[in-house]
Protein backbone atom coordinates (compact mmCIF):
# COMPACT_ATOMS: atom_id res chain seq x y z
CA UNK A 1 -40.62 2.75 -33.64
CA UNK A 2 -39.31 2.32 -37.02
CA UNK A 3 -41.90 3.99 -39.65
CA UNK A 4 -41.54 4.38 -43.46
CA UNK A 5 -39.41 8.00 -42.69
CA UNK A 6 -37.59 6.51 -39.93
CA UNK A 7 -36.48 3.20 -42.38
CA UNK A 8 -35.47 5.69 -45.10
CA UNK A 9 -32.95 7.82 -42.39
CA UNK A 10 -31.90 4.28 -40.74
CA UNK A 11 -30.58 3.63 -44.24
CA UNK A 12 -28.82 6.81 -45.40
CA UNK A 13 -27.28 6.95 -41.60
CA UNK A 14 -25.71 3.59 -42.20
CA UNK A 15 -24.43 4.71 -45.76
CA UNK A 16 -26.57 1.62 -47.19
CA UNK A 17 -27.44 2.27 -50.87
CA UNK A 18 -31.26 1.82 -51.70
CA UNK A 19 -33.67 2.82 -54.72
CA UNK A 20 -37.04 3.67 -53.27
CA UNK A 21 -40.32 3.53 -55.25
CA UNK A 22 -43.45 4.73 -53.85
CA UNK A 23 -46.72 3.29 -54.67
CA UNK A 24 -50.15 2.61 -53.72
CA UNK A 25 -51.06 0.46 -50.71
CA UNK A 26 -50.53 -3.06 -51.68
CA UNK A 27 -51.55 -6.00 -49.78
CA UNK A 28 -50.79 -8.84 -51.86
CA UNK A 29 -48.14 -10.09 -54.44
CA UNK A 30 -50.87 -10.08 -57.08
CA UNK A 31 -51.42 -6.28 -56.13
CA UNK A 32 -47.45 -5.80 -56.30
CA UNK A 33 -47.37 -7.41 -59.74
CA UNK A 34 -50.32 -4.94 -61.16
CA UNK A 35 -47.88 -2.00 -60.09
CA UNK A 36 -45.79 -3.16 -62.96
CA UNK A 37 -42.40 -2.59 -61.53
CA UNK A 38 -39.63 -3.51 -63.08
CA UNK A 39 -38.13 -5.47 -60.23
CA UNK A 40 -40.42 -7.90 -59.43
CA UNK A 41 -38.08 -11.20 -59.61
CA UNK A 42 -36.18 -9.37 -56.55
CA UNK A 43 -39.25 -8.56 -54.98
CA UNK A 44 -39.61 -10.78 -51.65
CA UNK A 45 -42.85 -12.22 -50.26
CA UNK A 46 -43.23 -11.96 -46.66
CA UNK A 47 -44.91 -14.30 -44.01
CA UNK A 48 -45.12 -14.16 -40.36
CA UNK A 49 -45.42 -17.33 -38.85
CA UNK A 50 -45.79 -19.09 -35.10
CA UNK A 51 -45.38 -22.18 -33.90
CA UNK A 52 -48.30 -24.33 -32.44
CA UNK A 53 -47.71 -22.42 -28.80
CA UNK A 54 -47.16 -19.07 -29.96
CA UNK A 55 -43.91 -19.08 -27.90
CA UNK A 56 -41.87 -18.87 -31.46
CA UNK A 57 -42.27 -16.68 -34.21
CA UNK A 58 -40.54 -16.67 -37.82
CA UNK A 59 -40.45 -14.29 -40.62
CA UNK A 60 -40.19 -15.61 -44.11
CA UNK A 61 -38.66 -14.17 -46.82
CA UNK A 62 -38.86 -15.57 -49.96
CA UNK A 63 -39.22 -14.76 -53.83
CA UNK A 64 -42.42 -13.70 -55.02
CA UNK A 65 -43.04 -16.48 -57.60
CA UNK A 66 -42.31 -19.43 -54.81
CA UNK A 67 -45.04 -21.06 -52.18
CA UNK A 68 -43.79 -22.13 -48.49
CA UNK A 69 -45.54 -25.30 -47.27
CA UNK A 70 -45.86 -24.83 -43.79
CA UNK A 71 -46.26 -28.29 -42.87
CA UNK A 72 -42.82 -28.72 -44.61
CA UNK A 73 -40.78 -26.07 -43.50
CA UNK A 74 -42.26 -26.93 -39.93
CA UNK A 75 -40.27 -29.98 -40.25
CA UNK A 76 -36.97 -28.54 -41.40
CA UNK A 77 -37.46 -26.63 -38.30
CA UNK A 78 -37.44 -29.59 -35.98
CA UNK A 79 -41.15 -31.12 -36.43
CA UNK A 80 -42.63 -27.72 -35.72
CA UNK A 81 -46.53 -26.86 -36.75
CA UNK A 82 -46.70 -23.62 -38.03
CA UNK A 83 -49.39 -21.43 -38.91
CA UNK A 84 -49.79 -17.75 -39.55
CA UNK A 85 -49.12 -15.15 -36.75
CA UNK A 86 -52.35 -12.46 -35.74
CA UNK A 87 -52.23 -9.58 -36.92
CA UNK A 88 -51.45 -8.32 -33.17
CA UNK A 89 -48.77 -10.39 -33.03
CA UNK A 90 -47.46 -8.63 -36.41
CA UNK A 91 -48.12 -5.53 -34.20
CA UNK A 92 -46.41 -6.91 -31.03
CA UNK A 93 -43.20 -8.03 -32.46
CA UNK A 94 -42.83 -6.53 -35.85
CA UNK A 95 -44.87 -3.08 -35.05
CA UNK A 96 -46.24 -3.94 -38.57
CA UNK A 97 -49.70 -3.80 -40.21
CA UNK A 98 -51.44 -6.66 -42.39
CA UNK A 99 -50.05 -5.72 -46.16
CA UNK A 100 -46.50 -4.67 -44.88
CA UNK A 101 -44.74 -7.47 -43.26
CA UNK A 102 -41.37 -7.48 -43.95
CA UNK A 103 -37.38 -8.11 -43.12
CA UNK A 104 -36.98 -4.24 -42.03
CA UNK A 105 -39.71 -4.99 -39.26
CA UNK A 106 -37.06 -6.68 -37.33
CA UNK A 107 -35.95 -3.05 -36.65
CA UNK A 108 -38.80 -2.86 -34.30
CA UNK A 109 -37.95 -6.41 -32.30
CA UNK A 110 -36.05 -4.72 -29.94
CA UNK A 111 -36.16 -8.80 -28.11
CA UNK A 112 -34.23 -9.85 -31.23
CA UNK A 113 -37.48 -13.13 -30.76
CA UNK A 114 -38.20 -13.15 -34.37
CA UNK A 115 -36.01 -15.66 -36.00
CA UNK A 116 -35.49 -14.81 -40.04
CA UNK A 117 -35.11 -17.55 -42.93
CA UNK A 118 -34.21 -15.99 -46.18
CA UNK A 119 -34.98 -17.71 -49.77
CA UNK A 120 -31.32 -18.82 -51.07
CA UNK A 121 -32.31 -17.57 -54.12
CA UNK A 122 -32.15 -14.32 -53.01
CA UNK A 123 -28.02 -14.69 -52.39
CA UNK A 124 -27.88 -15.02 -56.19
CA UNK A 125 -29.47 -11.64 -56.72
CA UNK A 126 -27.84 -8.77 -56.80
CA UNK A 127 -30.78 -6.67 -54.86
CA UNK A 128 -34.00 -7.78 -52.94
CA UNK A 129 -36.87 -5.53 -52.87
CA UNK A 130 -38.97 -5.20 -49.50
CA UNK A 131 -41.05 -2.87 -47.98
CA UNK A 132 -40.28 0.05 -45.98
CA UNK A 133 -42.37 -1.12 -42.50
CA UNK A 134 -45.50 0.30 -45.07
CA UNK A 135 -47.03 -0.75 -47.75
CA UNK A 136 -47.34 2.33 -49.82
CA UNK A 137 -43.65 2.30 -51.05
CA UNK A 138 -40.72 -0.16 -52.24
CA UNK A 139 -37.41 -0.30 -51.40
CA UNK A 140 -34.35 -2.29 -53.29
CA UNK A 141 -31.37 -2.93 -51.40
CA UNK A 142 -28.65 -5.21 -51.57
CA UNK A 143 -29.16 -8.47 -50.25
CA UNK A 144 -25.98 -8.89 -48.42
CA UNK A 145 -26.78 -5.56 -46.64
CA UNK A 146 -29.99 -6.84 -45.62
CA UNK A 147 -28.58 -9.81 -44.00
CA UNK A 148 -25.93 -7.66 -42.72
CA UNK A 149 -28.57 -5.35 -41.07
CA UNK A 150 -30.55 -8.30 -39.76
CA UNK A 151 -27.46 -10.14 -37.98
CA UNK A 152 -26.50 -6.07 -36.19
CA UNK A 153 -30.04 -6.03 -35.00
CA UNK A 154 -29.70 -9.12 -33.19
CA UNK A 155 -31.87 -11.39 -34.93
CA UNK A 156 -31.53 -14.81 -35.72
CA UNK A 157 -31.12 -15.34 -39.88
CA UNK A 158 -30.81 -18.37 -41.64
CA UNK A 159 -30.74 -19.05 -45.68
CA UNK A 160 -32.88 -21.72 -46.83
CA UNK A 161 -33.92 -23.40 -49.82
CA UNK A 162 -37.56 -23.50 -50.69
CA UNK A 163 -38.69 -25.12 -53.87
């Protein structure tokens, strides 16, 4: 199971550069912005989402300042209704807690079921800033590693554009 320690080694073993940043426990974006980091336009909001059955599940990653209509991005998707996963389901497929949902989860999804979208906004940055599987710390990577990472594991990733 992929931890905050075990993230951190996963990273240096794969020669990935990072800048970490521990914090307080944050659960929110608002919380994230009161931490007054200086990266926050590369800092990525995470949601877990399901379809209507609960057979599918999707991780969203998009920039902080942006909103995902569900109801939308359902459709995109192929008429899908979407809504957000439990937090055992976080647990299940992510081995994530409420507060740290995030792309590096995936690590734990040793089914590769999660399917990833990433914001295209993201491509035009030169870093994206996600947790570490916890929400006490920060970590800023390069996006095209990230993707890179998240197409080794297994996972499904596709960019898309969310106004």
């Amino acid at each position: 199971m992929f931890g905050k320690e075990e993230v951190k080694v996963f990273l240096k073993e794969k020669g990935i550069p990072f800048h970490w940043v521990e914090h307080k426990a944050v659960y929110t974006i608002e919380e994230m912005e009161e931490l007054g980091l200086e990266k926050m336009e590369e800092t990525a909001k995470n949601l877990f989402l399901r379809d209507q059955k609960g057979k599918c599940h999707f991780l969203v990653v998009i920039r902080a300042d942006k909103q995902v209509n569900l109801k939308e991005l359902g459709e995109k998707l192929g008429g899908v209704r979407l809504s957000f996963a439990s937090e055992e389901r976080l647990e299940k497929y992510l081995g994530l807690k409420k507060g740290a949902v995030t792309p590096l989860g995936i690590l734990n999804d040793t089914a590769c079921a999660v399917k990833v979208f990433l914001d295209k906004d993201f491509l035009g940055k030169e870093e994206i800033g996600v947790h570490p599987n916890d929400n006490t710390a920060s970590v800023y990577l390069k996006t095209t590693d990230l993707m890179q990472m998240i197409k080794e594991h297994g996972n499904s990733l596709e960019v898309l554009s969310f106004a």
